[in-house]
Every structure is written in structure tokens, then in C-alpha cells.
Protein backbone atom coordinates (compact mmCIF):
# COMPACT_ATOMS: atom_id res chain seq x y z
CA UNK A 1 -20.97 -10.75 -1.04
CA UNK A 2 -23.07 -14.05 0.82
CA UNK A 3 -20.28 -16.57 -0.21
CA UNK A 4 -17.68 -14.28 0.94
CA UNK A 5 -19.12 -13.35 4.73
CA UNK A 6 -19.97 -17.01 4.57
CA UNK A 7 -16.20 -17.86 4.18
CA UNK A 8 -15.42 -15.76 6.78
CA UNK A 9 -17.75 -17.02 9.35
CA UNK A 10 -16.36 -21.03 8.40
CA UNK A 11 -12.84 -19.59 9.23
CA UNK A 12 -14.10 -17.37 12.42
CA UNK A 13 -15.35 -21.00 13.23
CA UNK A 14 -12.32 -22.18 13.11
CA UNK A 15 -10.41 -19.68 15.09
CA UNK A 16 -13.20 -20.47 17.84
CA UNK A 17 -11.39 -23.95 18.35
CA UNK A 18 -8.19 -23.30 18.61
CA UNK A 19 -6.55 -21.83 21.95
CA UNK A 20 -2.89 -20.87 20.69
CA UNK A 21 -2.77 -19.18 17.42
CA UNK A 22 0.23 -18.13 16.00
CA UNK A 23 -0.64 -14.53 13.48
CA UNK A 24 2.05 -14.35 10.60
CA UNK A 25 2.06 -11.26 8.60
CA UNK A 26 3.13 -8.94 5.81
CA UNK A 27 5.83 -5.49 6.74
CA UNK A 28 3.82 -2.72 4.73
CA UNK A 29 0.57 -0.53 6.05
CA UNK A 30 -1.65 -3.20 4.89
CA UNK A 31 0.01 -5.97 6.53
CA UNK A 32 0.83 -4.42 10.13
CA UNK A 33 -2.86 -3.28 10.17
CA UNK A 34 -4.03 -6.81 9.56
CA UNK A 35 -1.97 -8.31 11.96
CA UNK A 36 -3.51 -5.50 14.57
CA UNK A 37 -6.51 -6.44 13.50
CA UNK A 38 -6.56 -10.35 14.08
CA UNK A 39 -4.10 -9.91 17.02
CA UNK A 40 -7.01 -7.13 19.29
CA UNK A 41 -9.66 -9.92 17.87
CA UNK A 42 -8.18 -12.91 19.16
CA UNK A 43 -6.89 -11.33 22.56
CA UNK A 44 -10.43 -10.31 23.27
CA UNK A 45 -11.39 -13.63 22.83
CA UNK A 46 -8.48 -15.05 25.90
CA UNK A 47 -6.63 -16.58 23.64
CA UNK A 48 -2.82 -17.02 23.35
CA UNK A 49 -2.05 -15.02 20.55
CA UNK A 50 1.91 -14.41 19.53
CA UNK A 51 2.46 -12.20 15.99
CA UNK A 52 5.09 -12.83 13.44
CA UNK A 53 6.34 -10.32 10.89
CA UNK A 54 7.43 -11.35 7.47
CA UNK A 55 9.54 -9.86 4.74
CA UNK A 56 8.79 -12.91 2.32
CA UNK A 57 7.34 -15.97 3.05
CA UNK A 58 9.60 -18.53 1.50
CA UNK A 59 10.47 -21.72 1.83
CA UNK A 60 13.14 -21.04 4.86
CA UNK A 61 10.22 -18.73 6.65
CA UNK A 62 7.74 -21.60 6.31
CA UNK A 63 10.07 -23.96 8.27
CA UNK A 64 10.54 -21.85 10.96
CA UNK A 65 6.60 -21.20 11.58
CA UNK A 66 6.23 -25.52 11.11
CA UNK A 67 8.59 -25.71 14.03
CA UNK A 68 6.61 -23.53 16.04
CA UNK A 69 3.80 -26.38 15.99
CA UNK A 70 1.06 -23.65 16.69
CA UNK A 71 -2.11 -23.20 14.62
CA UNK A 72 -0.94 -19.75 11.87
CA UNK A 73 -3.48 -16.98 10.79
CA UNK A 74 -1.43 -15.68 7.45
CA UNK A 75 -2.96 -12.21 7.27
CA UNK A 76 -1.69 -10.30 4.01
CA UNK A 77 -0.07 -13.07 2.68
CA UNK A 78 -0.27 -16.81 2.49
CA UNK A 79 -2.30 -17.37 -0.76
CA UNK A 80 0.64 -17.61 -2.82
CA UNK A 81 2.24 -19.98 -0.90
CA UNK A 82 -0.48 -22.67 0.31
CA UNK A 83 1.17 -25.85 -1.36
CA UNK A 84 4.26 -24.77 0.60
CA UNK A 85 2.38 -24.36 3.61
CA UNK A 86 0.51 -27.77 3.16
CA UNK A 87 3.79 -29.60 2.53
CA UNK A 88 5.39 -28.23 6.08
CA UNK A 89 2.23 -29.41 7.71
CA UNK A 90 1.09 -26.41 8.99
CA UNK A 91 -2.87 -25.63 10.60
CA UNK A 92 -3.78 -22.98 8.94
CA UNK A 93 -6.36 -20.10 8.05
CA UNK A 94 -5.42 -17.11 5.40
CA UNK A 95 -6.78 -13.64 4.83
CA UNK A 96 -5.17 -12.35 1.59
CA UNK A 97 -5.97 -10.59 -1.02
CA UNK A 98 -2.86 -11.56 -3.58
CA UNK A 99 -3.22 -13.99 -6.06
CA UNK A 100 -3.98 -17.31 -4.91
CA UNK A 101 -1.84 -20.26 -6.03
CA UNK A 102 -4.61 -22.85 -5.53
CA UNK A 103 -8.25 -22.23 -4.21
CA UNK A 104 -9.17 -24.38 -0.78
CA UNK A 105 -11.95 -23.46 1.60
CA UNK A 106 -9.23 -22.52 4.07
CA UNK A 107 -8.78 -19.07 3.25
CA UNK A 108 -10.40 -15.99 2.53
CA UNK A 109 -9.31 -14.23 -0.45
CA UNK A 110 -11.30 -11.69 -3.29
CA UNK A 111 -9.91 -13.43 -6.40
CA UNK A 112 -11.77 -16.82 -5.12
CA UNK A 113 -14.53 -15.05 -5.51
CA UNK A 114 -14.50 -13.17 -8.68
CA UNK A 115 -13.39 -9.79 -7.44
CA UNK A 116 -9.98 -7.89 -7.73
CA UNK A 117 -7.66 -7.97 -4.88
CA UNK A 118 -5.87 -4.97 -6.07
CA UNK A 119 -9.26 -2.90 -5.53
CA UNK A 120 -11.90 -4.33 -4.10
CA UNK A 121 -10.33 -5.68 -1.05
CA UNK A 122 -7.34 -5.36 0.95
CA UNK A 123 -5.38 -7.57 3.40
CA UNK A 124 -6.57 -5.39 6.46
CA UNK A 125 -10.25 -5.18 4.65
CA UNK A 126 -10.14 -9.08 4.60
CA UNK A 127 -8.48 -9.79 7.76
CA UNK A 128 -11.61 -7.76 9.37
CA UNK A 129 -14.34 -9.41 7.53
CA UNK A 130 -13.21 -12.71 9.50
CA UNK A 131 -12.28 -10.54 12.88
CA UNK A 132 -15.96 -9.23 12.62
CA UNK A 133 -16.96 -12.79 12.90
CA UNK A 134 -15.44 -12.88 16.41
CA UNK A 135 -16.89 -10.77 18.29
CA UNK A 136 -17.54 -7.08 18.41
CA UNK A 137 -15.05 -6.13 16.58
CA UNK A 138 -16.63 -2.93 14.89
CA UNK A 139 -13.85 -0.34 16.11
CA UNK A 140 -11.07 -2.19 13.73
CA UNK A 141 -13.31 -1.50 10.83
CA UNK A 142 -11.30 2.12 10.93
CA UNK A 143 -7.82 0.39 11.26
CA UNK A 144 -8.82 -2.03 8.02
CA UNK A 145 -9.70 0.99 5.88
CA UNK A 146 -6.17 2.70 6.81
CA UNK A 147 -4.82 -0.29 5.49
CA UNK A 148 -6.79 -0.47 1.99
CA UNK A 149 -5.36 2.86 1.72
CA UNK A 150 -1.96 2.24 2.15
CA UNK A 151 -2.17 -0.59 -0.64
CA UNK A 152 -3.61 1.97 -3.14
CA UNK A 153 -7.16 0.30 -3.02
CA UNK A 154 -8.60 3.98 -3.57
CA UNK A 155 -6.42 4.66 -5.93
CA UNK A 156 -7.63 3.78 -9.42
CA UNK A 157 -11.60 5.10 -8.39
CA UNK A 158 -10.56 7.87 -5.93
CA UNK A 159 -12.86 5.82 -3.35
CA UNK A 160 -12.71 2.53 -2.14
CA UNK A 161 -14.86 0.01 -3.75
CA UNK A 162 -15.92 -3.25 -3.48
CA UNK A 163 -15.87 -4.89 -0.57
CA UNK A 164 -13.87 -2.61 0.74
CA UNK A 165 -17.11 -0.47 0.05
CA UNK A 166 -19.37 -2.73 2.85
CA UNK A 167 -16.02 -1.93 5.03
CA UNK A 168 -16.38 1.62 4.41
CA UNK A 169 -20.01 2.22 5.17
CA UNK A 170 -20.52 -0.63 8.13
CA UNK A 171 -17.64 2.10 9.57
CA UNK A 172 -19.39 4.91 8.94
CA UNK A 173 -22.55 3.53 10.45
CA UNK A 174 -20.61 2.41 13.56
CA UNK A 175 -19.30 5.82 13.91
CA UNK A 176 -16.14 5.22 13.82
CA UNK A 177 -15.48 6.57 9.97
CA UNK A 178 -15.55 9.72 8.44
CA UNK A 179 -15.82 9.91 4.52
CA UNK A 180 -15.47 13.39 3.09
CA UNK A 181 -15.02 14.59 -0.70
CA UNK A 182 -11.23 16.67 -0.89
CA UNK A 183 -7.95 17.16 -2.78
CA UNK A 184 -6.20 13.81 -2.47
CA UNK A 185 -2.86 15.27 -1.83
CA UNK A 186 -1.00 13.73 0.56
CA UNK A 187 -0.26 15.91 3.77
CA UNK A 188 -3.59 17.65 4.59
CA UNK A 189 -3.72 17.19 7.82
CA UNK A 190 0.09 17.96 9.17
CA UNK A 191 1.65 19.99 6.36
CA UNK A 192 2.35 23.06 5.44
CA UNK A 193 0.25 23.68 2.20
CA UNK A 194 2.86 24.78 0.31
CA UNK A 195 4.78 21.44 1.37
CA UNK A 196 2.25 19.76 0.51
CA UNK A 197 1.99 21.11 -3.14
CA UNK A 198 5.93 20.64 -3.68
CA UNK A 199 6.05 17.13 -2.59
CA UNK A 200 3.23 16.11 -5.16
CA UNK A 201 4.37 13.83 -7.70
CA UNK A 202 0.94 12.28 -8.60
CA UNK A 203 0.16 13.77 -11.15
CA UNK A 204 3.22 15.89 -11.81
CA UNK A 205 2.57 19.56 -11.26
CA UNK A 206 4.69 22.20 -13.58
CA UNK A 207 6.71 24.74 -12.18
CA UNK A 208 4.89 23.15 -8.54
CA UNK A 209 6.05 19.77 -7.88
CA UNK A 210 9.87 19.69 -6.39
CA UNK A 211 9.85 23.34 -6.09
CA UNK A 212 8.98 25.24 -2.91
CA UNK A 213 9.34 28.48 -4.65
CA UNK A 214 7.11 27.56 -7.02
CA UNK A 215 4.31 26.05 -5.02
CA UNK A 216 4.55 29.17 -2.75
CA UNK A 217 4.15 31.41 -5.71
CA UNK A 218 1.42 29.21 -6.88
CA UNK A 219 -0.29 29.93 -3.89
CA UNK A 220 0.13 33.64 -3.54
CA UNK A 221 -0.96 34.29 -7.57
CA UNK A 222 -4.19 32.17 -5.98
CA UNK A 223 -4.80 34.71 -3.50
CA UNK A 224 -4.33 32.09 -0.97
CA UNK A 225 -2.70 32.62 3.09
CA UNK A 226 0.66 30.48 3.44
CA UNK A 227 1.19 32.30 7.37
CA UNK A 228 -0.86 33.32 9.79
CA UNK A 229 0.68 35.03 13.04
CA UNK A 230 3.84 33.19 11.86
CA UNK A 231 2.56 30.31 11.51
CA UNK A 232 2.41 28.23 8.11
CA UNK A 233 -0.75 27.33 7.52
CA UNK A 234 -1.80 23.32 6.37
CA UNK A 235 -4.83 22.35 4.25
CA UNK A 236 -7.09 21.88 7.32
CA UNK A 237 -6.35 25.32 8.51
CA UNK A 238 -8.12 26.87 4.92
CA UNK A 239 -11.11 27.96 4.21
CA UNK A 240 -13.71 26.50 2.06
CA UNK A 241 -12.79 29.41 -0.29
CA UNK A 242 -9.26 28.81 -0.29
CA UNK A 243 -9.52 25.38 -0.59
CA UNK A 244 -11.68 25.60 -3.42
CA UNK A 245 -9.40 28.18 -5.68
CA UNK A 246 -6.35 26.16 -4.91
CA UNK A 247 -8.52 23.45 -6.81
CA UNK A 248 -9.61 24.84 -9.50
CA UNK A 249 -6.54 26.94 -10.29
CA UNK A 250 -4.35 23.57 -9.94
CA UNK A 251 -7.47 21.69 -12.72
CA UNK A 252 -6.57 24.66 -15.05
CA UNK A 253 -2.89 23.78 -14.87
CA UNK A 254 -3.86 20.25 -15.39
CA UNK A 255 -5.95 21.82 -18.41
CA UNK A 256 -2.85 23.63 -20.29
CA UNK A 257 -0.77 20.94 -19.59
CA UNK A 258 -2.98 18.38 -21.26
CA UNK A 259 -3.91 15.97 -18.46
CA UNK A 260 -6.38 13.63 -19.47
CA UNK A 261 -9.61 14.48 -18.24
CA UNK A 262 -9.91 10.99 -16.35
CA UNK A 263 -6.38 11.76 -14.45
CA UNK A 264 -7.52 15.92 -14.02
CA UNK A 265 -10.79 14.26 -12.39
CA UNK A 266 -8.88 12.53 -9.75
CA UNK A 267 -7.78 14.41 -8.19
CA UNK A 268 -10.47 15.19 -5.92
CA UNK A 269 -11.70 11.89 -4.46
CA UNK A 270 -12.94 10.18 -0.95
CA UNK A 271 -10.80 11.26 1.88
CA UNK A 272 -11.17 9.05 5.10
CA UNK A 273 -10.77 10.65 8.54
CA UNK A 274 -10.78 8.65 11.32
CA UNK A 275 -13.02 10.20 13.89
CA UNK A 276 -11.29 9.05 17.33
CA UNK A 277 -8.20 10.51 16.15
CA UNK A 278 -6.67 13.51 17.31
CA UNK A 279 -7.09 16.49 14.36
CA UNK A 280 -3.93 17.38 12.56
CA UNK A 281 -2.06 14.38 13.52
CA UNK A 282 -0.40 11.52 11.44
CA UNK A 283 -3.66 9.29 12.60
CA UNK A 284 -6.60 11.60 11.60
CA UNK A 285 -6.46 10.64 7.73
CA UNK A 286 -6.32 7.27 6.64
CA UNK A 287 -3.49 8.27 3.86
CA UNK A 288 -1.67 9.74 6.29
CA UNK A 289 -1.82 7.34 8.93
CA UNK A 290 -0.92 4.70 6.52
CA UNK A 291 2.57 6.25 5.34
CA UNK A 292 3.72 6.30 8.82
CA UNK A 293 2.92 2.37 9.36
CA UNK A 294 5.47 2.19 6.16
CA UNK A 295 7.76 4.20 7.91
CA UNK A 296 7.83 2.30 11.02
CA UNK A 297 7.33 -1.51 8.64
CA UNK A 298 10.55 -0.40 6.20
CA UNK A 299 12.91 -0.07 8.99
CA UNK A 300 12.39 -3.21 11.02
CA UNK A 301 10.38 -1.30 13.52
CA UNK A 302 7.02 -3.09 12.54
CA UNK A 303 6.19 -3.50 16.12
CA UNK A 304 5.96 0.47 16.83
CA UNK A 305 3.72 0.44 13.90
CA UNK A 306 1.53 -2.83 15.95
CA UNK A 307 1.91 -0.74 18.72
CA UNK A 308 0.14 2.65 17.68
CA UNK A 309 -2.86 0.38 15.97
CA UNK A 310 -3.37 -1.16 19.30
CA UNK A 311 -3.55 2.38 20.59
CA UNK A 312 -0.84 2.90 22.40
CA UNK A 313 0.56 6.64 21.41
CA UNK A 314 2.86 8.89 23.52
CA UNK A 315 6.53 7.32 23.33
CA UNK A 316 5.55 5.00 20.73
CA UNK A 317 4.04 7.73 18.32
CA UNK A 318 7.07 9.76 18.87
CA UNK A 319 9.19 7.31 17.85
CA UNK A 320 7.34 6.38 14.60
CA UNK A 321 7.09 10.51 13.78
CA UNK A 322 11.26 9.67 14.13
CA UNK A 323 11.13 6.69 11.52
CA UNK A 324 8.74 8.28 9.43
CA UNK A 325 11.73 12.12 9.02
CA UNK A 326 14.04 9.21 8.42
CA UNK A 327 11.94 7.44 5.65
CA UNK A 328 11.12 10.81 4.04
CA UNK A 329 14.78 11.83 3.86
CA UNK A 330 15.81 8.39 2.76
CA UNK A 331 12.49 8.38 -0.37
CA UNK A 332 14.42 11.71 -1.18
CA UNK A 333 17.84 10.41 -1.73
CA UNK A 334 17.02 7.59 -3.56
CA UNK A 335 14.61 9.91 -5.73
CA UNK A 336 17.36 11.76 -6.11
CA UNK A 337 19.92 8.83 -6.97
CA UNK A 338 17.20 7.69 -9.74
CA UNK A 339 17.41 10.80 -11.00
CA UNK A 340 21.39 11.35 -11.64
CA UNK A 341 21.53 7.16 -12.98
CA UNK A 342 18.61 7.79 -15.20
CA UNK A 343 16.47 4.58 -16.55
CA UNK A 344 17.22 2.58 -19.51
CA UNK A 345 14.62 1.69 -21.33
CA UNK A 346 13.62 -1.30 -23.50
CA UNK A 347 11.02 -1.72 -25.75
CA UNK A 348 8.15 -2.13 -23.51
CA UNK A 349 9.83 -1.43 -19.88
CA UNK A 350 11.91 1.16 -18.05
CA UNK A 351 14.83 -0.48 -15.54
CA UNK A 352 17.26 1.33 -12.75
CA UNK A 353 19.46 -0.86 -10.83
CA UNK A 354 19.96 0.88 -7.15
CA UNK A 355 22.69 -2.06 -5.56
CA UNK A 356 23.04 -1.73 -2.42
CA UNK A 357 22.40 2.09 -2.13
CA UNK A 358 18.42 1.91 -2.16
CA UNK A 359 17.11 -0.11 0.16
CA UNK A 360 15.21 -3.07 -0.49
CA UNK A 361 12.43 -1.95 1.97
CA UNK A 362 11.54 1.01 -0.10
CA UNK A 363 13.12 0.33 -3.63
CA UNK A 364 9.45 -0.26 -4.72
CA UNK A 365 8.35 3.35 -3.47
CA UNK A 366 10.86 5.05 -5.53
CA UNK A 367 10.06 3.22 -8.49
CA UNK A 368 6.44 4.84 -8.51
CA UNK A 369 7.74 8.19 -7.48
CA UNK A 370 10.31 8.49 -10.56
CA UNK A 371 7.60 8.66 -12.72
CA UNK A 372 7.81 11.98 -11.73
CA UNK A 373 10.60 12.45 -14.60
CA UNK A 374 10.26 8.54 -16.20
CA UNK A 375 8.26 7.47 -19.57
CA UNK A 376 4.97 6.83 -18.07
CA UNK A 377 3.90 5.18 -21.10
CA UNK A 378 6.20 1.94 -19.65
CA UNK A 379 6.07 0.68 -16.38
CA UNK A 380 9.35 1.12 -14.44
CA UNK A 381 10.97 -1.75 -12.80
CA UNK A 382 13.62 -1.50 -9.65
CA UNK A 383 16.58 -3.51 -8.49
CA UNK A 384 17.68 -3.53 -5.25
CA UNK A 385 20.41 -6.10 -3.35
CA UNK A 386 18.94 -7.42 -0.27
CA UNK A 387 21.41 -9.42 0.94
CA UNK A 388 20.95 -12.91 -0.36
CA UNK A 389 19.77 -11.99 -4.16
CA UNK A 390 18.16 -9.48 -5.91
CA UNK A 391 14.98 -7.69 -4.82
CA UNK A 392 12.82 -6.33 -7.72
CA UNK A 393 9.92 -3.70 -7.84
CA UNK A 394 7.42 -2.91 -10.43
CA UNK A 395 5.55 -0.20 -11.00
CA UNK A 396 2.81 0.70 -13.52
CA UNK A 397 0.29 3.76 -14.24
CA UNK A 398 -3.32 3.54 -13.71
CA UNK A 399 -2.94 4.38 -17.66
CA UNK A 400 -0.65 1.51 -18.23
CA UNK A 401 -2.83 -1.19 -16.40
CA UNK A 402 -6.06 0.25 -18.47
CA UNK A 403 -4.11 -0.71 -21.38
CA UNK A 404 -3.82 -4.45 -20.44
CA UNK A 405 -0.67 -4.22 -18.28
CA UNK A 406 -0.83 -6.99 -15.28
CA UNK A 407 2.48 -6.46 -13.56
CA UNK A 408 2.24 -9.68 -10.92
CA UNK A 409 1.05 -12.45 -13.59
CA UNK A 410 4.45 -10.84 -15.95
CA UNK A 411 6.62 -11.02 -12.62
CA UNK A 412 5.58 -13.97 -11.57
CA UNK A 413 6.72 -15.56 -15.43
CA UNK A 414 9.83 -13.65 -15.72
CA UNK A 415 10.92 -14.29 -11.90
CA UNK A 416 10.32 -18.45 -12.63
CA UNK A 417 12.08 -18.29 -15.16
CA UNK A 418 15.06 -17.87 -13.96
CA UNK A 419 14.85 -19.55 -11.04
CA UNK A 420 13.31 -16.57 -8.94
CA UNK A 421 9.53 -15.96 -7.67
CA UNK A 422 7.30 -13.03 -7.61
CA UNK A 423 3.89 -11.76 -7.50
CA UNK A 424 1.48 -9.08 -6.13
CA UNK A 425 -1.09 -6.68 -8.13
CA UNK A 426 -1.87 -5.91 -11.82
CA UNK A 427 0.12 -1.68 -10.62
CA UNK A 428 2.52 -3.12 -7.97
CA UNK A 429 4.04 -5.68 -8.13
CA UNK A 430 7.92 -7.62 -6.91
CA UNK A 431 10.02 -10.90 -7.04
CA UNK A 432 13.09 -12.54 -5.81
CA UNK A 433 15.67 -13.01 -8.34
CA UNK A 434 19.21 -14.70 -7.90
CA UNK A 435 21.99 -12.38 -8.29
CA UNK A 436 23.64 -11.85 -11.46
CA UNK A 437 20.23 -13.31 -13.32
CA UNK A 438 18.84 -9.21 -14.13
CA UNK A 439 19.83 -9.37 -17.94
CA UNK A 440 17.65 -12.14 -18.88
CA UNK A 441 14.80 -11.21 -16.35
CA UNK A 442 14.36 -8.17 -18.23
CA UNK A 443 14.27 -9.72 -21.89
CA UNK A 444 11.70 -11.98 -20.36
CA UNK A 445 9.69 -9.79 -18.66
CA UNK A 446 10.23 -7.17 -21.60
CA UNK A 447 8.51 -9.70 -24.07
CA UNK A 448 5.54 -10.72 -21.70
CA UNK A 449 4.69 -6.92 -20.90
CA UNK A 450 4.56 -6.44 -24.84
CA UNK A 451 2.26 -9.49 -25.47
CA UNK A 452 -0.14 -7.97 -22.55
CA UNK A 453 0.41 -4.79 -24.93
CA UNK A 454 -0.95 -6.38 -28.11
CA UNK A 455 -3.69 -8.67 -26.53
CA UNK A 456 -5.20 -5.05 -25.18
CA UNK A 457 -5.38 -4.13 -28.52
């Protein structure tokens, strides 16, 4: 933990020193939050800050920021591509939490220093520990942990941990941070229960999941209100009581469909509320909150999503509630479209191909959600066209990843090998592959997935 606020006070240091600073980041939850978070930090500071989103950071992308002859903070991405960045000449600091291509003092990444960037720390989580270095900076701790979230950090321990752990409690401490022990379900706060239920795809819920009136009926045979003077009632609005024989009655299901006791235990994890925040909004839970920054990042609207971390809310928040009905009709189609395909499967991996009717933006979110009906005993990669080649997205089970599965090191192999690049996290990962090249990705990437099969064993 020393070597690693160390690093971030040697590149607060340098942030001191420079006067324009250009802030390039990534288009999910985890990357809009980071670029809030270095963007409030250095504006509190005076300086001239300006904020760049990007998609991927490749070689054209690189150019563009070179031209801009301004000192670049990469926040969420950057370690992948440091040789490139060196090579256009470019001043520059990193937070990231990807895998690094090469290791230099210049940026501050958790795989540098022997911890796992897919849990331990985020982009946002990193971003901060070097924005804490500035200044008093204490009220972005919040904004960092809604970020962690929306990269899964929580999702493997049902709690953050880590780094991300210090993040957590210096929040808590600060006030700013609530951590409370819940159903993680997604929803709590602004859906109707039984909503909430039906759109639960992780883990799969018989008879519950995809069916309203099944999760209603659920809920009655529980004993549980859905209304009260017509109104539908959401989690928040339950009792203790309620809450706690919705619970248990959904761990007995779990039970007689023969969960494993690891994935029944999961279920109830850490739940972060974010105590400025108004209750019952998008913003008051950190899962929550996170899902619309997606909504606002996978529609070119990453600014509204700035915006609303900034604190602006009104106009702004209205419009992302708009992006975010869009995003969950569009997740629903392409579910949907998944579903009537179907996935082939190869020995070791599960495929779709979407064209052009999934967009690239959120091909990789329907690839997790189809496990909802896929093998999950392969993980399921995604094609999508995005224009100038072929976008892919991978997706893997805590299960799968337990049993030696590393999804960016594979991508990252298949995607160079024909002519392509990739990377990302041992659960998530994507590339860039030219068009027409699919086939003899997946026969590559189908043998490297089985060899991290057999060296598990």
C-alpha cells in the first residue's frame, strides 16, 4: 500500500508543474467517473484543464492528442498503450488499472504492484488515489467507488477489496459513504420490487427471472406488499421483515435448484449508498448510479454523464434518466436477438455474431446477460461491426475465471494474431479485429481458452 500512495504522490508532483493538462479518458462508468475525478481536482487547483473521451486509444487517437501539444492525464486507460504514447512524444501521467504493456514510474497502475486490476482497484479508485494527492479532494472518494462498481470490482467478493478497500473506508470516515449489508439486486432504490426480481439475470431465478407474473406471484406466496395506496412498492419502501423473507425464500429456490453454495452466498453482499444523494434516485446507490453513467457513455452522451458527477442535476439528470429508458430498451432487444440466433459453440467457447444490429457500445453487456439461457460452463464471446472492423466482447463466469480462465491475456493472443488488438480483465474482456478475420480468431482463441483449461487442472 506505501509504494502505491508513494506513486501517486510522484505523479500528484507532477501534475503540480504543469499549467495546461489535457485529461483523456475511457466511455464506460469507470472511465467518465475518473475523468470527473481528475477534471474537479485539477480545476480546484486553477489550472487549464480540457477532457477528452475515448472509445479506443489507437494509434489514429494517439496522433490526434500529440497534436494537441498539451501535457495528457490517461485516466482508465493508457497502460496498454505507453510505447505508443512514448513514440508520439507525448507528456504524460496514467491512472489505469488494465494490464500494463511495460512498467515506467510514470503511471499508476495495481498490476505494477502485485495486485489485480480486475478487483482490487479500479480506474476511478486509481484516478483518486493521485487526485487525493492534490488537494482536498475527499468528496470524490464517493464518485471513485461508483466507478469500481460499475467495472464489477465488487463483484467476485460481494464487497470491494483491495485498495479499493482503503477507498471504501477513507469514504466512510469522511462521511461521505455509506456501506450497508443487502440483496445485491440491481434496482433497490427506484424499482418496483417485482421489476426488480424479473429483470434479474445474475444468478438466473426459475419461474422469476423474465417473468413479471412470476416474480409477482413469487412475492405474494412470500406474504410480501407489491402496492400500497396504488402505489408499487420498491425494495427501500419494505420492511426489515419483508426484506428478509424475500431473502430467504429466493436462497431456498437457489437451494432446489442446486446453486452452489458460493454463488447462493452472494447474493447478499456490500451495498454502497452515497449519503449526499437524494433517496430513491438513480444516484443514491453506487450500482445504480453507475448503470446510468453507461447509459449516458454508450450513446455518445459521455458529457451528461461528466456533467451529473460534477453535480450538476436538473436538465442534465433528466436527460440521462432519457438515455438510460433508451439503453434498457435497446439491452432488451439485443437480449432478445441473442436469444432467436442462438450461440454456437466450440469446444471451449460460445460465439454470436450481432452485425450491425447490436451495437458496438453495448455488445459486451449482452454477452454477460445471455448467460441467462447460454452454457455457463464456456465463456461467451460477441461480435459486433463498428464501422471500420469488428468489435469483440468476452465474457466469463466468476466460475469460469476460478477455473483458470483469463479472458484479456487469451484476447490479447487471438486479436494479434490476426492482425487485431485486445485486452482488459481476466471476466471482461474485448479487441479490435479486421473484418472478415472472425473464423480464425475463434480457432485461436478456442485453443488458448482450452490450454488455460488444462493448466487449472
Amino acid at each position: 500500500m506505501d509504494e502505491i500512495l508513494k506513486r501517486a504522490f510522484e505523479l500528484s508532483e507532477i501534475l503540480k508543474k504543469k499549467e495546461e493538462i489535457l485529461i483523456v479518458t475511457h466511455i464506460d462508468a469507470d472511465g467518465i467517473t475518473s475523468g470527473a475525478i481528475a477534471y474537479k481536482s485539477l480545476e480546484r487547483m486553477g489550472k487549464e484543464v480540457e477532457i477528452r473521451f475515448s472509445k479506443s486509444l489507437d494509434e489514429y487517437e494517439i496522433e490526434k492528442i500529440a497534436d494537441e501539444n498539451k501535457f495528457a492525464w490517461f485516466t482508465d486507460l493508457g497502460s496498454g498503450q505507453i510505447d505508443e504514447i512514448e513514440r508520439a512524444g507525448i507528456d504524460y501521467i496514467v491512472s489505469d488499472h488494465h494490464i500494463p504493456e511495460v512498467i515506467n514510474q510514470r503511471q499508476l497502475n495495481p498490476h505494477i504492484f502485485g495486485y489485480d486490476g480486475s478487483y482490487e482497484l479500479s480506474g476511478a479508485t486509481a484516478t483518486y488515489l493521485v487526485s487525493r494527492m492534490l488537494g482536498l479532494n475527499y468528496d470524490m472518494s464517493c464518485i471513485s467507488i461508483v466507478g469500481a462498481v460499475g467495472d464489477l470490482q465488487d463483484s467476485n467478493y460481494g464487497k470491494l477489496i483491495g485498495l479499493n478497500r482503503f477507498v471504501v473506508e477513507e469514504s466512510v470516515k469522511s462521511g461521505y459513504l455509506e456501506v450497508i449489508k443487502d440483496l445485491k439486486f440491481f434496482g433497490k432504490q427506484t424499482r418496483p420490487v417485482f421489476k426488480m426480481l424479473e429483470y434479474t439475470f445474475d444468478p438466473f431465478l426459475a419461474g422469476i427471472s423474465g417473468s413479471e407474473n412470476g416474480s409477482i406471484q413469487f412475492l405474494t406466496s412470500a406474504g410480501v406488499r407489491i402496492k400500497e395506496n396504488e402505489r408499487w412498492l420498491r425494495w427501500i419502501d419494505l420492511s426489515l421483515d419483508e426484506r428478509r423473507r424475500i431473502v430467504s425464500e429466493i436462497v431456498k429456490l437457489m437451494v432446489n435448484c442446486k446453486f452452489p453454495f458460493k454463488t447462493i452466498m452472494k447474493i447478499v453482499g456490500e451495498i454502497y449508498i452515497l449519503r449526499e444523494e437524494e433517496e430513491g434516485t438513480e444516484l443514491r446507490d453506487a450500482m445504480e448510479f453507475s448503470t446510468l453513467l453507461n447509459a449516458t457513455a454508450r450513446y455518445g452522451e459521455e458529457e451528461i454523464g461528466l456533467k451529473i458527477c460534477l453535480g450538476e442535476r436538473d436538465e442534465v439528470l433528466s436527460k440521462a434518466r432519457i438515455l438510460l429508458q433508451n439503453h434498457r430498451r435497446n439491452l432488451s432487444d439485443g437480449l432478445r436477438l441473442v436469444d432467436e440466433i442462438g450461440l454456437s459453440e466450440m469446444e471451449h467457447i460460445q460465439y454470436f455474431h450481432a452485425g450491425n444490429k447490436i451495437m458496438d457500445t453495448i455488445i459486451g453487456i449482452v454477452a454477460g446477460m445471455s448467460y441467462s439461457f447460454a452454457n455457463r460452463e464456456k465463456p461467451i464471446i460477441a461480435f459486433a461491426e463498428d464501422g471500420e472492423g469488428i468489435k469483440v466482447s468476452a465474457r466469463a463466469t466468476k466460475s469460469l475465471v476460478e477455473k483458470g480462465v483469463h479472458l484479456a491475456k487469451a484476447i490479447n493472443m487471438a486479436a494479434e494474431a490476426v492482425g487485431g488488438k485486445g485486452g482488459g480483465h481476466s471476466i471482461a474482456a474485448g479487441a479490435s479485429i479486421p473484418k472478415g478475420s472472425e473464423e480464425e480468431f475463434l480457432k485461436v482463441l478456442d485453443r488458448i481458452i482450452g490450454r488455460q483449461f488444462c493448466r487449472h487442472v
